[in-house]
N, C-alpha and C. Protein backbone atom coordinates (compact mmCIF):
# COMPACT_ATOMS: atom_id res chain seq x y z
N UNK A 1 -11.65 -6.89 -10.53
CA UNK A 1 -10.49 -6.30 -11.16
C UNK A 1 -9.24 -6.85 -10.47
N UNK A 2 -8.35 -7.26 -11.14
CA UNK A 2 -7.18 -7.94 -10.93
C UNK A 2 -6.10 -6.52 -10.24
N UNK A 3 -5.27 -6.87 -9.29
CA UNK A 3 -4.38 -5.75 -8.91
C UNK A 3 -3.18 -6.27 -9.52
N UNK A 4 -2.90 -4.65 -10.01
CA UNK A 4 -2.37 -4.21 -11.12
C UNK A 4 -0.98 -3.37 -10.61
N UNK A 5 0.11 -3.73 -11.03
CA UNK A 5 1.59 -2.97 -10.40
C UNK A 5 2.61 -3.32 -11.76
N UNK A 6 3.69 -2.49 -11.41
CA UNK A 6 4.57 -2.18 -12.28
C UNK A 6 5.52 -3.44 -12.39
N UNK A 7 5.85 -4.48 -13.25
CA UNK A 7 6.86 -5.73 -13.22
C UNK A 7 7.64 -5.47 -12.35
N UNK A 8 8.49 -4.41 -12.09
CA UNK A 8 9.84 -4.18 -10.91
C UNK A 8 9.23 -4.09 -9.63
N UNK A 9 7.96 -3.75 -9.43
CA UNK A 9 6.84 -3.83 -7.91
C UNK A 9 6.90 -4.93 -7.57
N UNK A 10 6.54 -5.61 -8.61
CA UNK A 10 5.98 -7.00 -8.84
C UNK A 10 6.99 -7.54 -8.27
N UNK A 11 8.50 -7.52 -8.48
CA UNK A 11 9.47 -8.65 -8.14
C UNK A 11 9.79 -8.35 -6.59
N UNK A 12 9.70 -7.18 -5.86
CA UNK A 12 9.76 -6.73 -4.81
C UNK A 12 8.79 -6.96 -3.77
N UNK A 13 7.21 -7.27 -4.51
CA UNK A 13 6.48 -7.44 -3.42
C UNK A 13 6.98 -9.30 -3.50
N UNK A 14 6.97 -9.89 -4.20
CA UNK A 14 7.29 -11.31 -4.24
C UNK A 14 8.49 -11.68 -3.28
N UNK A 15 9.87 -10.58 -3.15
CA UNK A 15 10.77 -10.74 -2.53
C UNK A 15 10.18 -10.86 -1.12
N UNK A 16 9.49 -9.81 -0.87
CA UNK A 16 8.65 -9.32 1.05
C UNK A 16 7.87 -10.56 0.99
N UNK A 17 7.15 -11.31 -0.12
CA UNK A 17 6.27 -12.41 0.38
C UNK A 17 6.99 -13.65 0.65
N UNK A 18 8.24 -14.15 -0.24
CA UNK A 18 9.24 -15.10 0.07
C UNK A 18 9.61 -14.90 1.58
N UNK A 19 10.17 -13.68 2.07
CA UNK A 19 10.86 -13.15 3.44
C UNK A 19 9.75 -13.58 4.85
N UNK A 20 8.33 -13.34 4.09
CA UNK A 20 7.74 -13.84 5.08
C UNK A 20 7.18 -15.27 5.16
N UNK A 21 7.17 -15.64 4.37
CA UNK A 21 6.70 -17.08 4.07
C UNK A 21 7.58 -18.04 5.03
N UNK A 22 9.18 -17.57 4.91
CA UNK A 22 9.62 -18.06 5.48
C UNK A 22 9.85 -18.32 6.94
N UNK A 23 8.85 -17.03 7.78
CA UNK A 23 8.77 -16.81 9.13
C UNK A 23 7.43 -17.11 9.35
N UNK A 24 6.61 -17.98 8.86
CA UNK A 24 4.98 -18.43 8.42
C UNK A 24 4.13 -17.28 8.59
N UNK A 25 4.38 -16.50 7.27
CA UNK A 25 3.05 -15.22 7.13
C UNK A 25 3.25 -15.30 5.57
N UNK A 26 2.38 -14.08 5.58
CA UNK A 26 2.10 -13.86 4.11
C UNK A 26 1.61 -12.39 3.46
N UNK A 27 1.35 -11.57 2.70
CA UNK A 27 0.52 -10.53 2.67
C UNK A 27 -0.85 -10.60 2.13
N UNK A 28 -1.92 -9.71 2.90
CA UNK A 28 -3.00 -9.89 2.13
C UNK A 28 -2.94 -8.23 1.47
N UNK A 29 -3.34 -8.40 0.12
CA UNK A 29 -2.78 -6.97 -0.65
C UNK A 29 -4.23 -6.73 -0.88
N UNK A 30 -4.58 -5.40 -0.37
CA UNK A 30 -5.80 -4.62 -0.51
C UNK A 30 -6.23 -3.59 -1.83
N UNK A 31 -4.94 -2.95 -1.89
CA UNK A 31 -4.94 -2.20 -3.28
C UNK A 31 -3.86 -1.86 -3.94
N UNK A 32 -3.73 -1.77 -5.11
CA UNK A 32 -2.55 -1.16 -6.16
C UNK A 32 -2.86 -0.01 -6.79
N UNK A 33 -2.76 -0.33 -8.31
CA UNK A 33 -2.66 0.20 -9.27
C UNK A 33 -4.26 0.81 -9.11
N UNK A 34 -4.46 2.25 -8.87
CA UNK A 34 -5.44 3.13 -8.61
C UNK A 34 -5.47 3.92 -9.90
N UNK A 35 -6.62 4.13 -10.82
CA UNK A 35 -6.29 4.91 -12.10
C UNK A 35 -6.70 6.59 -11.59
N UNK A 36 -6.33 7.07 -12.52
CA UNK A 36 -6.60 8.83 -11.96
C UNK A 36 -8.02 9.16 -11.99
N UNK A 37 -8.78 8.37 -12.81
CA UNK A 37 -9.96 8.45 -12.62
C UNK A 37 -10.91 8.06 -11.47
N UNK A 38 -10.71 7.57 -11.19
CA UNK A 38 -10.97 6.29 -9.57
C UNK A 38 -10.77 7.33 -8.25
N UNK A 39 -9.13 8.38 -8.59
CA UNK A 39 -8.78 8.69 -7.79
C UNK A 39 -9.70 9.88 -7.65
N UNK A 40 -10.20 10.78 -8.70
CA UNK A 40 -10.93 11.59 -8.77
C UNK A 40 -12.06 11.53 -7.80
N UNK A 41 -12.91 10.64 -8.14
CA UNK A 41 -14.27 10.46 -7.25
C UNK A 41 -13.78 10.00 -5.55
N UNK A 42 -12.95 9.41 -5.90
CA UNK A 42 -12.32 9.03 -4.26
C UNK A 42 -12.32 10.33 -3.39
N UNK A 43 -11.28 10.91 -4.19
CA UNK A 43 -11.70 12.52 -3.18
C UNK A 43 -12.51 12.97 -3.49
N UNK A 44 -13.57 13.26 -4.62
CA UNK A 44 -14.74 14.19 -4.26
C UNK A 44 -15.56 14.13 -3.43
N UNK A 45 -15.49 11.89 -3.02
CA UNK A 45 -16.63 11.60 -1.73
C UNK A 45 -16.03 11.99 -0.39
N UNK A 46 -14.37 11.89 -0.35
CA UNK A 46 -13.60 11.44 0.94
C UNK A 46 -12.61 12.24 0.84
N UNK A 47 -12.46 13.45 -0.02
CA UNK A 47 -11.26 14.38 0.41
C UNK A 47 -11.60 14.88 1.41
N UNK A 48 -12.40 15.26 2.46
CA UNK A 48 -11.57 16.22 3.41
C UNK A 48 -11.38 15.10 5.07
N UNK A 49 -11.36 13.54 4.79
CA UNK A 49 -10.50 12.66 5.88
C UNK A 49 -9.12 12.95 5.42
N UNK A 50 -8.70 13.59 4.46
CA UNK A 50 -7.52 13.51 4.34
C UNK A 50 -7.07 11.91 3.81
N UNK A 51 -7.88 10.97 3.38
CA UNK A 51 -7.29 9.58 2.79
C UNK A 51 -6.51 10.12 1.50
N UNK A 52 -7.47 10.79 0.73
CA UNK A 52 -7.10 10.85 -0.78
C UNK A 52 -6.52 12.17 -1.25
N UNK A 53 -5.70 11.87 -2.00
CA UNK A 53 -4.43 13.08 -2.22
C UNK A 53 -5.57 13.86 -3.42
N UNK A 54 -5.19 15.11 -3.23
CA UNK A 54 -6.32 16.24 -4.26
C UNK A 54 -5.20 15.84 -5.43
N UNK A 55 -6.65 15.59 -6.63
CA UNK A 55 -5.57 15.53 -7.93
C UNK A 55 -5.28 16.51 -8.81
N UNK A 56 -5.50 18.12 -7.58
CA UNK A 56 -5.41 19.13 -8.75
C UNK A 56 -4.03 19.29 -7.82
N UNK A 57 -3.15 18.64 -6.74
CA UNK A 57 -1.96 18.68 -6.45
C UNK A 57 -0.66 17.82 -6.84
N UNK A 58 -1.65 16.55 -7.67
CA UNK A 58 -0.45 15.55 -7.80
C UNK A 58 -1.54 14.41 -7.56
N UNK A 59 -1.03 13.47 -8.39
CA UNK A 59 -1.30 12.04 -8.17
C UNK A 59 -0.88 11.27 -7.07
N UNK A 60 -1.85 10.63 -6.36
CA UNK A 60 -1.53 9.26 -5.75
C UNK A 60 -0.44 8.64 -6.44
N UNK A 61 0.27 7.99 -6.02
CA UNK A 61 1.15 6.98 -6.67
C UNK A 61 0.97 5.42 -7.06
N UNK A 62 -0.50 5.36 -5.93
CA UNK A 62 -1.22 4.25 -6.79
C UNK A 62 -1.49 4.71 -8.22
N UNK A 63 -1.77 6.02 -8.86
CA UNK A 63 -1.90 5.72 -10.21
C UNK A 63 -1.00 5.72 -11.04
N UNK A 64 0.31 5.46 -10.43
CA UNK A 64 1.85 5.04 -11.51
C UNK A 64 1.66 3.59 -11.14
N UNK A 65 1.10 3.12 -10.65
CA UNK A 65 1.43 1.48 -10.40
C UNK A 65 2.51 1.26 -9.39
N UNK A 66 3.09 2.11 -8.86
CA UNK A 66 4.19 1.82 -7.98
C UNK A 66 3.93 1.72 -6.39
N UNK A 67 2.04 1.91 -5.77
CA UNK A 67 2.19 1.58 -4.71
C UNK A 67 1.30 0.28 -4.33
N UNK A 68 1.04 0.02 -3.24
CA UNK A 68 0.28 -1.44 -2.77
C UNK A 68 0.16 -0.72 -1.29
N UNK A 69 -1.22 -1.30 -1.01
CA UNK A 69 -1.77 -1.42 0.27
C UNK A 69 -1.69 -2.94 0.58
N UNK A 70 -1.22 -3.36 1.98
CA UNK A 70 -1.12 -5.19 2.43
C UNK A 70 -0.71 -4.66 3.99
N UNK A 71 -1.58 -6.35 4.43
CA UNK A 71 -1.33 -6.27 5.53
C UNK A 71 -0.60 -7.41 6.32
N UNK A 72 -0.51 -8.36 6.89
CA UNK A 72 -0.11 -9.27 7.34
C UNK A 72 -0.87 -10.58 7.83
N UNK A 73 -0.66 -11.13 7.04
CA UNK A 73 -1.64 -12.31 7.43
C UNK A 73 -0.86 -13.91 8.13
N UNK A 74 -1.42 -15.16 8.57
CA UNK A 74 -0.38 -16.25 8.37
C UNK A 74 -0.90 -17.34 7.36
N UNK A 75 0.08 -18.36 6.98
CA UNK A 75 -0.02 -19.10 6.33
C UNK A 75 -1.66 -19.96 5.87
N UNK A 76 -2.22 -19.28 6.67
CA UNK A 76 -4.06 -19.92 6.28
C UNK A 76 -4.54 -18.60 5.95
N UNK A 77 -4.37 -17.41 6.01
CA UNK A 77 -4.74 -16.40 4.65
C UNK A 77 -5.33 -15.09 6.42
N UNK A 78 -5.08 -15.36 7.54
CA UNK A 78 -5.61 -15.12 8.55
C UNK A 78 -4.91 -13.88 8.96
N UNK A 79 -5.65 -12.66 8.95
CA UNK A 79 -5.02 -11.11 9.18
C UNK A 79 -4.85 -11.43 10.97
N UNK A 80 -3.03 -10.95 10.41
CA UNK A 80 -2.85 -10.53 12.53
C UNK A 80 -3.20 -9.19 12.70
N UNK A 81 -3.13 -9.27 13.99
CA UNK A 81 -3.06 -7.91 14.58
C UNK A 81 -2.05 -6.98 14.31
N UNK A 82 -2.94 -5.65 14.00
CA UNK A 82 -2.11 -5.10 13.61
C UNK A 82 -2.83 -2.71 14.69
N UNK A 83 -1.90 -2.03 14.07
CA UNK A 83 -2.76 -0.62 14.70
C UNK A 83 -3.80 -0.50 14.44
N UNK A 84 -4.49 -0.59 13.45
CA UNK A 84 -5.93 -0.73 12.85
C UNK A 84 -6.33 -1.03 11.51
N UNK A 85 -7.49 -0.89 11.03
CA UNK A 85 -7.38 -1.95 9.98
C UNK A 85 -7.40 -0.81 8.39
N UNK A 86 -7.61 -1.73 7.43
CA UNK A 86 -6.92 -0.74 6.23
C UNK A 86 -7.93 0.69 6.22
N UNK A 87 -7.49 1.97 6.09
CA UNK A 87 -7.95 2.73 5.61
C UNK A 87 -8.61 3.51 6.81
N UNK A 88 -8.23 3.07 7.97
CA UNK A 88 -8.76 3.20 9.41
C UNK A 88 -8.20 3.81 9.73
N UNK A 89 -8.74 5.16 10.79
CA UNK A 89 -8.42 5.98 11.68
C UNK A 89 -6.84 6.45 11.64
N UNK A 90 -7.09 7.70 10.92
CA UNK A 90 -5.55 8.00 10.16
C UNK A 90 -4.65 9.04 11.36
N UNK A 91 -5.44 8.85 13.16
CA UNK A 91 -4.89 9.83 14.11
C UNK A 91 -4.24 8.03 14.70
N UNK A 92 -4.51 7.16 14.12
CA UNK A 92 -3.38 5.62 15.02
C UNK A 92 -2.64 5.15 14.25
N UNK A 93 -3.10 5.63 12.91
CA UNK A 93 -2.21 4.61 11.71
C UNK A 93 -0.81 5.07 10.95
N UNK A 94 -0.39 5.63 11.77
CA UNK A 94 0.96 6.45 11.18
C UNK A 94 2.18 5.11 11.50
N UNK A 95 2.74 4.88 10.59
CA UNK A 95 3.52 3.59 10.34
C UNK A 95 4.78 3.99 11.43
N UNK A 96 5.09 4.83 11.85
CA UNK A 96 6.21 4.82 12.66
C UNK A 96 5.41 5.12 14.45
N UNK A 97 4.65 4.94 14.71
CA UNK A 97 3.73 4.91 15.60
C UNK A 97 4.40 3.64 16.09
N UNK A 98 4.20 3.83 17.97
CA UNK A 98 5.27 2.67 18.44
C UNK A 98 3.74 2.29 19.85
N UNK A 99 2.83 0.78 18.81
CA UNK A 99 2.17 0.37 19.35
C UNK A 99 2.21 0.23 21.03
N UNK A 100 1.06 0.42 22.04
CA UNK A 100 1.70 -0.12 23.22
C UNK A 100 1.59 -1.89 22.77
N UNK A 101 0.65 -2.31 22.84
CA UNK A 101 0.29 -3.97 22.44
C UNK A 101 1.59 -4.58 21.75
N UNK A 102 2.20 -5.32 22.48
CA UNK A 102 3.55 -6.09 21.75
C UNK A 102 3.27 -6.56 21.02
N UNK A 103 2.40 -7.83 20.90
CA UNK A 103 1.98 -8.07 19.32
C UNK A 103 1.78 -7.64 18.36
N UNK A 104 0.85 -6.43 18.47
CA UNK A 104 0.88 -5.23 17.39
C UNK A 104 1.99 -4.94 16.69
N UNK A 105 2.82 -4.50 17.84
CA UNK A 105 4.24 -4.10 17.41
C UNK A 105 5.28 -4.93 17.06
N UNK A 106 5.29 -6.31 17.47
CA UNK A 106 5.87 -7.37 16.82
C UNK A 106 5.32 -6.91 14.89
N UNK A 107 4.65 -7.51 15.11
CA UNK A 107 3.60 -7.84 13.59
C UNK A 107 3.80 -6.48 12.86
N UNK A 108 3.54 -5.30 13.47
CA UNK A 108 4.20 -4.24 12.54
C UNK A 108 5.69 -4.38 11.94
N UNK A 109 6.41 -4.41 12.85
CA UNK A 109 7.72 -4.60 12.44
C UNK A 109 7.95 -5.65 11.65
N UNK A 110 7.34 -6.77 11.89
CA UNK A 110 7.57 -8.16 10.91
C UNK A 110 7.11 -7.94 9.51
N UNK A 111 5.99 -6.75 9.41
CA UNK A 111 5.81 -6.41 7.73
C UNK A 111 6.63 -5.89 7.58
N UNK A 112 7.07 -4.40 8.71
CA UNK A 112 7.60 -3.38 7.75
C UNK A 112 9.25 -3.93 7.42
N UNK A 113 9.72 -4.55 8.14
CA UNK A 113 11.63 -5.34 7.88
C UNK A 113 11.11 -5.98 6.47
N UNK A 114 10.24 -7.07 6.46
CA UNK A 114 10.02 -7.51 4.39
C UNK A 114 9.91 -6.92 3.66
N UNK A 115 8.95 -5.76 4.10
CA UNK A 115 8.85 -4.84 2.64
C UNK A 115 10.02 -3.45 2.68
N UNK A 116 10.31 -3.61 3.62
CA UNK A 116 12.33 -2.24 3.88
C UNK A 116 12.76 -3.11 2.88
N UNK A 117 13.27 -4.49 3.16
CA UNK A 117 14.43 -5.68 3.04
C UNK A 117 13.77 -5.55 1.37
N UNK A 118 13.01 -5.92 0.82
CA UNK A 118 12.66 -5.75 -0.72
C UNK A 118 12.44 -4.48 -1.52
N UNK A 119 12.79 -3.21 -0.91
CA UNK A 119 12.22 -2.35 -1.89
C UNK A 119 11.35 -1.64 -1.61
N UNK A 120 10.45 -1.85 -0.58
CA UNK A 120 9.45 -1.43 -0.21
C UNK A 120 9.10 -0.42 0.39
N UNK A 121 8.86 0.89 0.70
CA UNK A 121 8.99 1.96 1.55
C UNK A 121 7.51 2.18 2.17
N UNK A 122 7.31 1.99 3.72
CA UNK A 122 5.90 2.57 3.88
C UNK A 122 5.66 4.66 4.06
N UNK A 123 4.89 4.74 3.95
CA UNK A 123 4.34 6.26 4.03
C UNK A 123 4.49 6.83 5.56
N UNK A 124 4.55 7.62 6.00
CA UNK A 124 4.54 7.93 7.00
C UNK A 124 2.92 7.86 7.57
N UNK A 125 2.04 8.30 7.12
CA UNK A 125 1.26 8.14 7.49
C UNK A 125 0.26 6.90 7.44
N UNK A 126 0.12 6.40 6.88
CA UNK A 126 -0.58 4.62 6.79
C UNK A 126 0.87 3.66 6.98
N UNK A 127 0.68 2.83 8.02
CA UNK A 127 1.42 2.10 8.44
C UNK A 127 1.28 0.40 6.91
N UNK A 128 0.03 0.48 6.36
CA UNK A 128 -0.29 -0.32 5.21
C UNK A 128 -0.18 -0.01 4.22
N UNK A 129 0.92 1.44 3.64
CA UNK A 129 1.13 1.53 2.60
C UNK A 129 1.96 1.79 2.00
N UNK A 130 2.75 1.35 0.40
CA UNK A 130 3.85 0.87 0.12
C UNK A 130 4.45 1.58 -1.01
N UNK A 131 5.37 2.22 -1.12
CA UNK A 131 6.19 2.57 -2.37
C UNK A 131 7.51 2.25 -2.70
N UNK A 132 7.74 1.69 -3.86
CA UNK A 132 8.76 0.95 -4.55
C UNK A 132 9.44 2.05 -4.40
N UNK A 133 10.49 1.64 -4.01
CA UNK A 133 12.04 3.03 -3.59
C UNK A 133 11.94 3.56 -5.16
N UNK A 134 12.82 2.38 -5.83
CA UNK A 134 13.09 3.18 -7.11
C UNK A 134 12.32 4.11 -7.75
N UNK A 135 11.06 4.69 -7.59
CA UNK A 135 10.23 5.35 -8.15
C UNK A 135 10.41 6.62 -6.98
N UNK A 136 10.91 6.48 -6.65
CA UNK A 136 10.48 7.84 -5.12
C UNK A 136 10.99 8.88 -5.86
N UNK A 137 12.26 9.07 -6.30
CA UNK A 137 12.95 10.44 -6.58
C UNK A 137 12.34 10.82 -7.78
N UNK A 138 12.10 10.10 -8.41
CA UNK A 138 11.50 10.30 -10.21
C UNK A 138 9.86 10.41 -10.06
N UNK A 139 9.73 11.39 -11.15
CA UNK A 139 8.21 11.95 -11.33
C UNK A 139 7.48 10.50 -12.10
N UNK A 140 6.17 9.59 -11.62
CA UNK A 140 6.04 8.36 -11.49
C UNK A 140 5.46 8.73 -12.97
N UNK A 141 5.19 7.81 -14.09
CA UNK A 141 4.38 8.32 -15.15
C UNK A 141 2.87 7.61 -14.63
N UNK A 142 1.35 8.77 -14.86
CA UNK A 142 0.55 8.20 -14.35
C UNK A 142 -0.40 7.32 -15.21
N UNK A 143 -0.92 6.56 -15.12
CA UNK A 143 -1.61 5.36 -16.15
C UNK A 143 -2.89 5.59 -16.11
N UNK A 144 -3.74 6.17 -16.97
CA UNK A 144 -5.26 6.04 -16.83
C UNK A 144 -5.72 4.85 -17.33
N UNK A 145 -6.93 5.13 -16.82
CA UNK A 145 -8.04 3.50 -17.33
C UNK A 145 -7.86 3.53 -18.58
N UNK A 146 -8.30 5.07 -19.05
CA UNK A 146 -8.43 5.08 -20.86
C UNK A 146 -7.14 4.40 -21.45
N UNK A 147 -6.16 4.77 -21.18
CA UNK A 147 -4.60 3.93 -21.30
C UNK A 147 -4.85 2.86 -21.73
N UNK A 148 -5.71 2.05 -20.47
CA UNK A 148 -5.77 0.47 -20.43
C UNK A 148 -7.17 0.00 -21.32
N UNK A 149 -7.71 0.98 -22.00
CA UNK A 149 -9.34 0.51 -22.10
C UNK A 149 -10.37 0.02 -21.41
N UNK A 150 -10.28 0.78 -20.37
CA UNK A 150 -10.78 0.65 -19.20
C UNK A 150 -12.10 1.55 -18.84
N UNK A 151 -13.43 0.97 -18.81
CA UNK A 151 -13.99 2.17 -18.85
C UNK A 151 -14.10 2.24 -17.11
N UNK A 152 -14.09 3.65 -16.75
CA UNK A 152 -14.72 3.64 -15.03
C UNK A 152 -16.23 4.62 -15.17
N UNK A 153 -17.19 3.67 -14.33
CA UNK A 153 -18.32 4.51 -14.45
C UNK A 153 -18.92 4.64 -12.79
């Protein structure tokens, strides 16, 4: 399945990938566009790590298309170091968490300034995950598979 985001995402994550390209990195993008269905079973296996938002409270915002999971890679497709890896240990991965490891903390900051500088907002809690400003204040509209003809089984 192809990852899937909103055209105005789209021009924003391209802006953060230009920004880094130019300092030789790149992003490797793990996930987007999450349908509500997807999100469903996600928490029935893994709601109580606290990863997945209950959807009898509200949608993920992966299922408006407006967020992205990425991490930092360089110009040969090669993940740096970073607090830990996607979807990992959610008591280290809080994005404003101030690595001891300088590299870490270099490389954090070197994503999070591209994706600030484009549009990009990370979560407080996953240091790898992304929401398009413009969607923050506004209720996101959510996209099911059925939408797309999509079956999920």
């Amino acid at each position: 399945m192809p990852c899937l985001l909103r055209t105005s995402t789209v021009a924003r994550l391209k802006q953060a990938q230009a920004a880094l390209r130019l300092q030789g990195y790149g992003l490797r993008v793990w996930d987007t566009w999450r349908p509500p269905e997807a999100q469903q079973v996600l928490y029935a296996h893994g709601g109580r790590t606290g990863m997945f938002l209950d959807p009898h409270s509200g949608w993920s915002h992966h299922c408006g298309g407006i967020s992205l999971d990425a991490t930092l890679v360089d110009l040969a497709g090669n993940k740096q170091r970073l607090p830990t890896y996607f979807d990992e240990d959610l008591g280290k991965a809080a994005s404003t968490a101030r690595p001891s490891d300088p590299v870490i903390q270099r490389n954090l900051g070197i994503l999070h300034k591209a994706m600030h500088e484009a549009g990009l907002t990370p979560i407080q809690a996953e240091w790898w995950h992304f929401d398009d400003e413009d969607f923050l204040r506004n209720q996101v509209p959510v996209i099911t598979a059925t939408n797309l003809g999509i079956v999920i089984k």
